[in-house]
C-alpha atoms as a PDB file:
ATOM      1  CA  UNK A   1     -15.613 -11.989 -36.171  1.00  0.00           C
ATOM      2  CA  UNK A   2     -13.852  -9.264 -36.748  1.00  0.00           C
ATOM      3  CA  UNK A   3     -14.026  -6.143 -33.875  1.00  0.00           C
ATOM      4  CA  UNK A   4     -12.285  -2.838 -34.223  1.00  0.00           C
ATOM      5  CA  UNK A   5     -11.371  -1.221 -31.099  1.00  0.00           C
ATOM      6  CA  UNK A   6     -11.808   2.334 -30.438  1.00  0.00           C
ATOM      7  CA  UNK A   7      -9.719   3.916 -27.152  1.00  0.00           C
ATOM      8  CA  UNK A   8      -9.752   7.180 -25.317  1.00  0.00           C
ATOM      9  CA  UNK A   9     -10.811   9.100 -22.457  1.00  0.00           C
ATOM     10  CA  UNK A  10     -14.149  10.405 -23.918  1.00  0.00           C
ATOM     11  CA  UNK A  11     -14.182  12.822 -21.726  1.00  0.00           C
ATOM     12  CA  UNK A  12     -16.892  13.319 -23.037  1.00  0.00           C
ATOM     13  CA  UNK A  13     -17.411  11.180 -25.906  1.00  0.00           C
ATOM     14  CA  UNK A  14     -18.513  13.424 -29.149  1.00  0.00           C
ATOM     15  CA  UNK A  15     -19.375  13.413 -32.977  1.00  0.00           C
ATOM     16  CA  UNK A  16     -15.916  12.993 -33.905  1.00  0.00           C
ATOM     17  CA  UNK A  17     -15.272   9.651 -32.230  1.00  0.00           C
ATOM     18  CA  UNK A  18     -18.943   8.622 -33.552  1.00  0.00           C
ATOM     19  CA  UNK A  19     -18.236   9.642 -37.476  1.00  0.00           C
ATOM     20  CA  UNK A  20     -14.672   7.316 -36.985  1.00  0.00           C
ATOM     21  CA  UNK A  21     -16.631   4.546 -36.240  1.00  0.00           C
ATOM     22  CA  UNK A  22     -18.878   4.668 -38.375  1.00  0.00           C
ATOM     23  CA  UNK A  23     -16.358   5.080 -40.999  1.00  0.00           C
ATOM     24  CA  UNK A  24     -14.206   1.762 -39.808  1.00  0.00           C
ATOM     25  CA  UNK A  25     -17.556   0.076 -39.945  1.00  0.00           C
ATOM     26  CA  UNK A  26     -18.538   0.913 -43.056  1.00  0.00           C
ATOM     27  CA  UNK A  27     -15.167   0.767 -44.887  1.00  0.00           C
ATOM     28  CA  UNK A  28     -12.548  -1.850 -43.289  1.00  0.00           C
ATOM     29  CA  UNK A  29     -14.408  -4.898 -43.273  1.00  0.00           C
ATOM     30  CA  UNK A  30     -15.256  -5.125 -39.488  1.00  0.00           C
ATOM     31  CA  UNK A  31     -18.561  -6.439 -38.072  1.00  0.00           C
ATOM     32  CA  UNK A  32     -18.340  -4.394 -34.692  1.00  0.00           C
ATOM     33  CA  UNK A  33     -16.788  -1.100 -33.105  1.00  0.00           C
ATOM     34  CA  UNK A  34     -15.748  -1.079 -29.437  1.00  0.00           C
ATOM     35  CA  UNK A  35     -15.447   1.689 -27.362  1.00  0.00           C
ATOM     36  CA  UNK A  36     -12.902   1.498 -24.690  1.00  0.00           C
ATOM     37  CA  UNK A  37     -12.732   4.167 -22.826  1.00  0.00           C
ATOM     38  CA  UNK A  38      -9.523   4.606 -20.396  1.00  0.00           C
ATOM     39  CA  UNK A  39      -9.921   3.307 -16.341  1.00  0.00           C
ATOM     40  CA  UNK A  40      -6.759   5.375 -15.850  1.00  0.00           C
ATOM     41  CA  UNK A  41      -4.941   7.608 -18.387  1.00  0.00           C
ATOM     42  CA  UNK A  42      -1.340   6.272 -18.792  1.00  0.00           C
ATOM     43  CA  UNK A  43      -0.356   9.919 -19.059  1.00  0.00           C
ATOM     44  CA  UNK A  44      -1.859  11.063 -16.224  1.00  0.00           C
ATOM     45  CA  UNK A  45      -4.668  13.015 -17.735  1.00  0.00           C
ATOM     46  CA  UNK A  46      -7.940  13.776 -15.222  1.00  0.00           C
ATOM     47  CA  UNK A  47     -11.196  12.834 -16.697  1.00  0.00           C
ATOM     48  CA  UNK A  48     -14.474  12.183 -15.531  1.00  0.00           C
ATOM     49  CA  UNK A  49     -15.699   9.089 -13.111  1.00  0.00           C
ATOM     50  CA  UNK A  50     -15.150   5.710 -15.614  1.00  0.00           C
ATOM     51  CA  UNK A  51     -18.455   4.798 -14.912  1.00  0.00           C
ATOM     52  CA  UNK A  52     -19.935   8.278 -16.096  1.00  0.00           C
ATOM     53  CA  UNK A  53     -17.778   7.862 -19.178  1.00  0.00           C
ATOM     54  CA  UNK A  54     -19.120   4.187 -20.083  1.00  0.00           C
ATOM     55  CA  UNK A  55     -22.605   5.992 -19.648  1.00  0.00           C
ATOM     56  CA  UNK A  56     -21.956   8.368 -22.119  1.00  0.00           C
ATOM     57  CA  UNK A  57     -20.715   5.959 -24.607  1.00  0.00           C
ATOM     58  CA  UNK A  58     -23.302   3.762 -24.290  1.00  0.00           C
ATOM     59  CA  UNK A  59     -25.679   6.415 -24.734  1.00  0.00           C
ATOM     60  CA  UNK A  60     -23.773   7.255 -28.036  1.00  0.00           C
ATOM     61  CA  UNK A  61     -23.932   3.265 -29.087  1.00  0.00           C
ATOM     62  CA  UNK A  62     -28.046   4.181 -28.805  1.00  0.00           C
ATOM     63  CA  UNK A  63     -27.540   6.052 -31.568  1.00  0.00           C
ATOM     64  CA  UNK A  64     -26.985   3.039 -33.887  1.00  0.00           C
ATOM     65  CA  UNK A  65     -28.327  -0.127 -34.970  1.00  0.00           C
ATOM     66  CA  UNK A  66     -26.302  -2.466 -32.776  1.00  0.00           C
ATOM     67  CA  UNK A  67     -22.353  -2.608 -34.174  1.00  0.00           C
ATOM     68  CA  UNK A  68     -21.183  -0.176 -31.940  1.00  0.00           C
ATOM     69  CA  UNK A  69     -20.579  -1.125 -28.773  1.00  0.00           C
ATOM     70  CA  UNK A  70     -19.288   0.478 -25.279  1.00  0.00           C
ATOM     71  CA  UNK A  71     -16.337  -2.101 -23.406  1.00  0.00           C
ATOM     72  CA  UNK A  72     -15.539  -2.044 -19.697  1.00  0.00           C
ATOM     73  CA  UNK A  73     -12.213  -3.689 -20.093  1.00  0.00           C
ATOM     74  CA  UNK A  74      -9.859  -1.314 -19.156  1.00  0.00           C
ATOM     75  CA  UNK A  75     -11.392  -1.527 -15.594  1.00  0.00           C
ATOM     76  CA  UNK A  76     -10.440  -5.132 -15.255  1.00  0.00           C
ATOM     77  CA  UNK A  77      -7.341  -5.492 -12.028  1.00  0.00           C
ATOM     78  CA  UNK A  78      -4.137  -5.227 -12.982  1.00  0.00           C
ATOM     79  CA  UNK A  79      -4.599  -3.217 -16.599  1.00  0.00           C
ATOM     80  CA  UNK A  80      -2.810   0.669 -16.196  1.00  0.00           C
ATOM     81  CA  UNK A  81      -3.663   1.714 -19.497  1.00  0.00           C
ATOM     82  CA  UNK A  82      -1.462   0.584 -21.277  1.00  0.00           C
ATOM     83  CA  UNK A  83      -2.884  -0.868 -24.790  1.00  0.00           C
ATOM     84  CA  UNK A  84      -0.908  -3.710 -25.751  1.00  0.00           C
ATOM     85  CA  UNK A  85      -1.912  -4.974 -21.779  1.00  0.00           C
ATOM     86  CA  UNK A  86      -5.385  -4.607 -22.759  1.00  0.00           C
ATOM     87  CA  UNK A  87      -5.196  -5.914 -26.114  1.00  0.00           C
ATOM     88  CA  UNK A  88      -3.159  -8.981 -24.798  1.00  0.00           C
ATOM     89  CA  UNK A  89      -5.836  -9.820 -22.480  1.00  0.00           C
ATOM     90  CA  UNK A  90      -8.639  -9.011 -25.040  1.00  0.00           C
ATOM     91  CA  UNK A  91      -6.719 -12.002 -27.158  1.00  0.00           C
ATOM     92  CA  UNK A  92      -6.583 -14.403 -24.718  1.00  0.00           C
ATOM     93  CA  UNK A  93     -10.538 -14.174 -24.205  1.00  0.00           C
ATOM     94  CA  UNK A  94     -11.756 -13.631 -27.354  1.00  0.00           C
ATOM     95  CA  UNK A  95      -9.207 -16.067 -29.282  1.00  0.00           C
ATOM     96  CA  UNK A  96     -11.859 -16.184 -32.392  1.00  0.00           C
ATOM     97  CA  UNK A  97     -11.687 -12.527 -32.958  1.00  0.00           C
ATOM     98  CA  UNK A  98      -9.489 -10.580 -35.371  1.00  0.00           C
ATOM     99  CA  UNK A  99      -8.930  -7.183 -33.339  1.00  0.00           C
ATOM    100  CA  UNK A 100      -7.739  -4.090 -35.353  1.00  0.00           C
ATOM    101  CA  UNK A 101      -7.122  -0.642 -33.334  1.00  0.00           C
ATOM    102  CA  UNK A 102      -8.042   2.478 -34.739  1.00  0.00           C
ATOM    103  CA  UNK A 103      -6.210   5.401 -33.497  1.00  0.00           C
ATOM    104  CA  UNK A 104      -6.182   9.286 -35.153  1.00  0.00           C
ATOM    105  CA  UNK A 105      -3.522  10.773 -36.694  1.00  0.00           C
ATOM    106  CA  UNK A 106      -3.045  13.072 -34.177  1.00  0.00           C
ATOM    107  CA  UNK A 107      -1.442  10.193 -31.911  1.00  0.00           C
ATOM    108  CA  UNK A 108       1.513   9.019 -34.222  1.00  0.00           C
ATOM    109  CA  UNK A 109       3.437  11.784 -32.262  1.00  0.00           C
ATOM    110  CA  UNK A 110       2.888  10.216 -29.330  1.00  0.00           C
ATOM    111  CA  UNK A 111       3.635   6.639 -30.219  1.00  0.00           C
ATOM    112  CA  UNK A 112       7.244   6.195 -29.230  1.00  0.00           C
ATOM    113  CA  UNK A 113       5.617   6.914 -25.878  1.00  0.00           C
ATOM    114  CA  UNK A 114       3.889   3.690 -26.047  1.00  0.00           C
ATOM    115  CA  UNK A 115       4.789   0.542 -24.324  1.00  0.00           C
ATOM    116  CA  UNK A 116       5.595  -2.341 -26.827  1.00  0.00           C
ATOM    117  CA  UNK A 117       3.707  -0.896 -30.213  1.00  0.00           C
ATOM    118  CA  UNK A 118       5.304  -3.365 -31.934  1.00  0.00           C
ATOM    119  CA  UNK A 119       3.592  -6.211 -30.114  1.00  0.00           C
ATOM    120  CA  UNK A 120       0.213  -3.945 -30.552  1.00  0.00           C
ATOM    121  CA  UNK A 121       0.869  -4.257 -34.376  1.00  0.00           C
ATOM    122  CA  UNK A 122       1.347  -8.304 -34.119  1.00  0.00           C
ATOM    123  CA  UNK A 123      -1.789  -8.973 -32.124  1.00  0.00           C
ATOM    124  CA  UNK A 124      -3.979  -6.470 -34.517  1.00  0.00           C
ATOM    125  CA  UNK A 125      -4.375  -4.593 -37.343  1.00  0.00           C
ATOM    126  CA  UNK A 126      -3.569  -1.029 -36.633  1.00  0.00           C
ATOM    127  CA  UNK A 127      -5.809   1.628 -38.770  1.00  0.00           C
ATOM    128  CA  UNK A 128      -4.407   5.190 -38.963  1.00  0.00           C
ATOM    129  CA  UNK A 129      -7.510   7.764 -39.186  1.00  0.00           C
ATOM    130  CA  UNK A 130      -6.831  10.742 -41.001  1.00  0.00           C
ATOM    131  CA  UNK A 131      -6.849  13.385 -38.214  1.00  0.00           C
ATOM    132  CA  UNK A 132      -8.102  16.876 -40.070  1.00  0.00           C
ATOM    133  CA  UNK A 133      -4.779  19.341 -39.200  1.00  0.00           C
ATOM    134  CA  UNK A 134      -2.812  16.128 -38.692  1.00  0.00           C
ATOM    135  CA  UNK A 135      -1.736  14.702 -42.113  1.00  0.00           C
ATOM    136  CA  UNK A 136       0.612  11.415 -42.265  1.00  0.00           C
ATOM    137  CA  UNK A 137       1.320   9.190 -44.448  1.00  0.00           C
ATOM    138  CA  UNK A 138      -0.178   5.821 -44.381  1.00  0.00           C
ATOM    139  CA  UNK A 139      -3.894   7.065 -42.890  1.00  0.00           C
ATOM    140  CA  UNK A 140      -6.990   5.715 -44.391  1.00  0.00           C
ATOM    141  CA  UNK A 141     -10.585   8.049 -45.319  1.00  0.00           C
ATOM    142  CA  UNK A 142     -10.889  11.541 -45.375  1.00  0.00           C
ATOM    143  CA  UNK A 143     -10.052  14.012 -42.649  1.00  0.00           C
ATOM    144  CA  UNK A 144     -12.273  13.781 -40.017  1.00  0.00           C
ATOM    145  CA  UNK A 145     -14.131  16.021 -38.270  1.00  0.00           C
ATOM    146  CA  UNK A 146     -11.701  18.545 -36.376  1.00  0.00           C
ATOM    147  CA  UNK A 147     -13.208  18.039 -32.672  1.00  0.00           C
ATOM    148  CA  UNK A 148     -11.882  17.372 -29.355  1.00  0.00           C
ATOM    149  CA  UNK A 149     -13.368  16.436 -25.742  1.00  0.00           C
ATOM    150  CA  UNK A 150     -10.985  19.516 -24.560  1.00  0.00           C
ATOM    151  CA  UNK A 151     -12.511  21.780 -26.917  1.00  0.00           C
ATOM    152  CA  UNK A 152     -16.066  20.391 -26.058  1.00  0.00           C
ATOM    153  CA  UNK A 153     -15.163  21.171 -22.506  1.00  0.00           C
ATOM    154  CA  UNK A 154     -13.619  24.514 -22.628  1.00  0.00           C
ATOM    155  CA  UNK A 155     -17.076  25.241 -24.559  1.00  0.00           C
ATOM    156  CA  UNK A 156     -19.031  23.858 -21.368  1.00  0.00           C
ATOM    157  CA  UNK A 157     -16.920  25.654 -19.073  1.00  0.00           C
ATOM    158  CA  UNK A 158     -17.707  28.698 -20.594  1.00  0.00           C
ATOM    159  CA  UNK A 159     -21.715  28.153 -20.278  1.00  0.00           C
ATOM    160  CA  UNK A 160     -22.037  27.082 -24.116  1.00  0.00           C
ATOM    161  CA  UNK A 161     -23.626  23.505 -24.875  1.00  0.00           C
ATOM    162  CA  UNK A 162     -22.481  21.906 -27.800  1.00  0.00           C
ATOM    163  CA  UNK A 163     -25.421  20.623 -28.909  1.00  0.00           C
ATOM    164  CA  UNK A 164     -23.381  20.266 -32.805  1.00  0.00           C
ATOM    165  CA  UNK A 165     -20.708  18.651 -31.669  1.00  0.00           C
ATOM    166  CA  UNK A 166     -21.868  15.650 -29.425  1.00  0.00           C
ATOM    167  CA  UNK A 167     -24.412  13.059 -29.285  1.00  0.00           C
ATOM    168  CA  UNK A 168     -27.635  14.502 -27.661  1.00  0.00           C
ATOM    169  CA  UNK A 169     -27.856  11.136 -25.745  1.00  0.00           C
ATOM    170  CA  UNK A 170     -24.573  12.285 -23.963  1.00  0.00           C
ATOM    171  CA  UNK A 171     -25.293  15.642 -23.232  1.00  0.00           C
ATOM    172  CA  UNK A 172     -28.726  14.417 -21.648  1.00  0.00           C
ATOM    173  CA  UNK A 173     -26.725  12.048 -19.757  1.00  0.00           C
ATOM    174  CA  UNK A 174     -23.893  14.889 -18.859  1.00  0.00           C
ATOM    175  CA  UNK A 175     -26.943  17.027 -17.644  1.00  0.00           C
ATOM    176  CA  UNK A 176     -28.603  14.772 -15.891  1.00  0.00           C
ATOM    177  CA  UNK A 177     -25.752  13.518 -14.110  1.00  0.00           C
ATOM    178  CA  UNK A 178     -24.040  17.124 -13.597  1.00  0.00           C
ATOM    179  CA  UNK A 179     -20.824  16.443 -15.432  1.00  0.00           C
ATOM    180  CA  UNK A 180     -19.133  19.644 -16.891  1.00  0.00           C
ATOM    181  CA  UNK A 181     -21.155  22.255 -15.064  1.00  0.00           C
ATOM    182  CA  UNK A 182     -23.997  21.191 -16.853  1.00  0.00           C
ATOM    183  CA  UNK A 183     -27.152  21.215 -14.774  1.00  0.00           C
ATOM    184  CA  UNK A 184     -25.428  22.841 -12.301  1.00  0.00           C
ATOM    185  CA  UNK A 185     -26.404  26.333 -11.115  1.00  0.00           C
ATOM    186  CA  UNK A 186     -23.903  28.636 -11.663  1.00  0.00           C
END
């Protein structure tokens, strides 16, 4: 089998992360998509409670027909974040699976900040979304969608629900649940 893994904070999870997915599924020769959202951000970033994150993108897998998935992983002891930590111990319990990584465009930048990439690129296949704004050589598909969680929460912040821009099982979940300021008087 052959699972690509998707990582992040979705915080929240939106239509841009969805419309990567989909694309790795339907283009690169993998049978599933993983979300994986972050326990802890390795750069310190605040998001939302993990388990209010894994909600949302589970609520987003709803929204298709079984390949995408939603992975607690990162919440296992002794992972801080860190992908090739992860991915290592993804390997040693799934030995029949091929893993790839997808990461955007937007993140090469950021790579010499990661611990051991090259050991990330011997345990998977890394694919390089093309990141609309973000052009680099060596990406695969189109440019996606330009969306962030950061824009999808300064839009929230300022009373605006982005009903265009993410999943309307999240937002339901995000309302009900009072993440954002959503369903919260104000």
């Amino acid at each position: 089998m052959q699972v690509a893994l998707l990582g992040g904070s979705f915080n929240p999870p939106h239509v841009g992360h969805l419309m990567a997915a989909s694309y790795v599924h339907a283009t690169q020769g993998v049978d599933q998509v993983w979300l994986m959202p972050s326990w802890q951000h390795p750069f310190g970033k605040q998001m939302e409670d993990f388990d209010h994150r894994i909600a949302m993108c589970e609520a987003m897998c709803r929204e298709t027909s079984g390949w995408l998935r939603t992975t607690r992983i990162e919440s296992e002891p002794g992972l801080t974040g860190r992908t090739v930590d992860t991915l290592e111990l993804l390997v040693a319990r799934h030995p029949d699976v091929r893993w790839s990584i997808i990461i955007g465009s937007d993140i090469l930048r950021d790579l010499p900040h990661w611990k051991d990439f090259h050991r990330i690129e011997a345990m998977s296949r890394v694919l390089v979304l093309y990141r609309a704004g973000y052009p680099a050589p060596n990406t695969v598909g189109p440019p996606l969608a330009e969306v962030s969680s950061t824009e999808i929460r300064e839009l929230l912040a300022r009373g605006k629900e982005p009903s265009d821009l993410v999943p309307s099982g999240v937002l339901a979940h995000a309302r009900a649940a009072g993440l954002y300021g959503l369903g919260r008087a104000r």
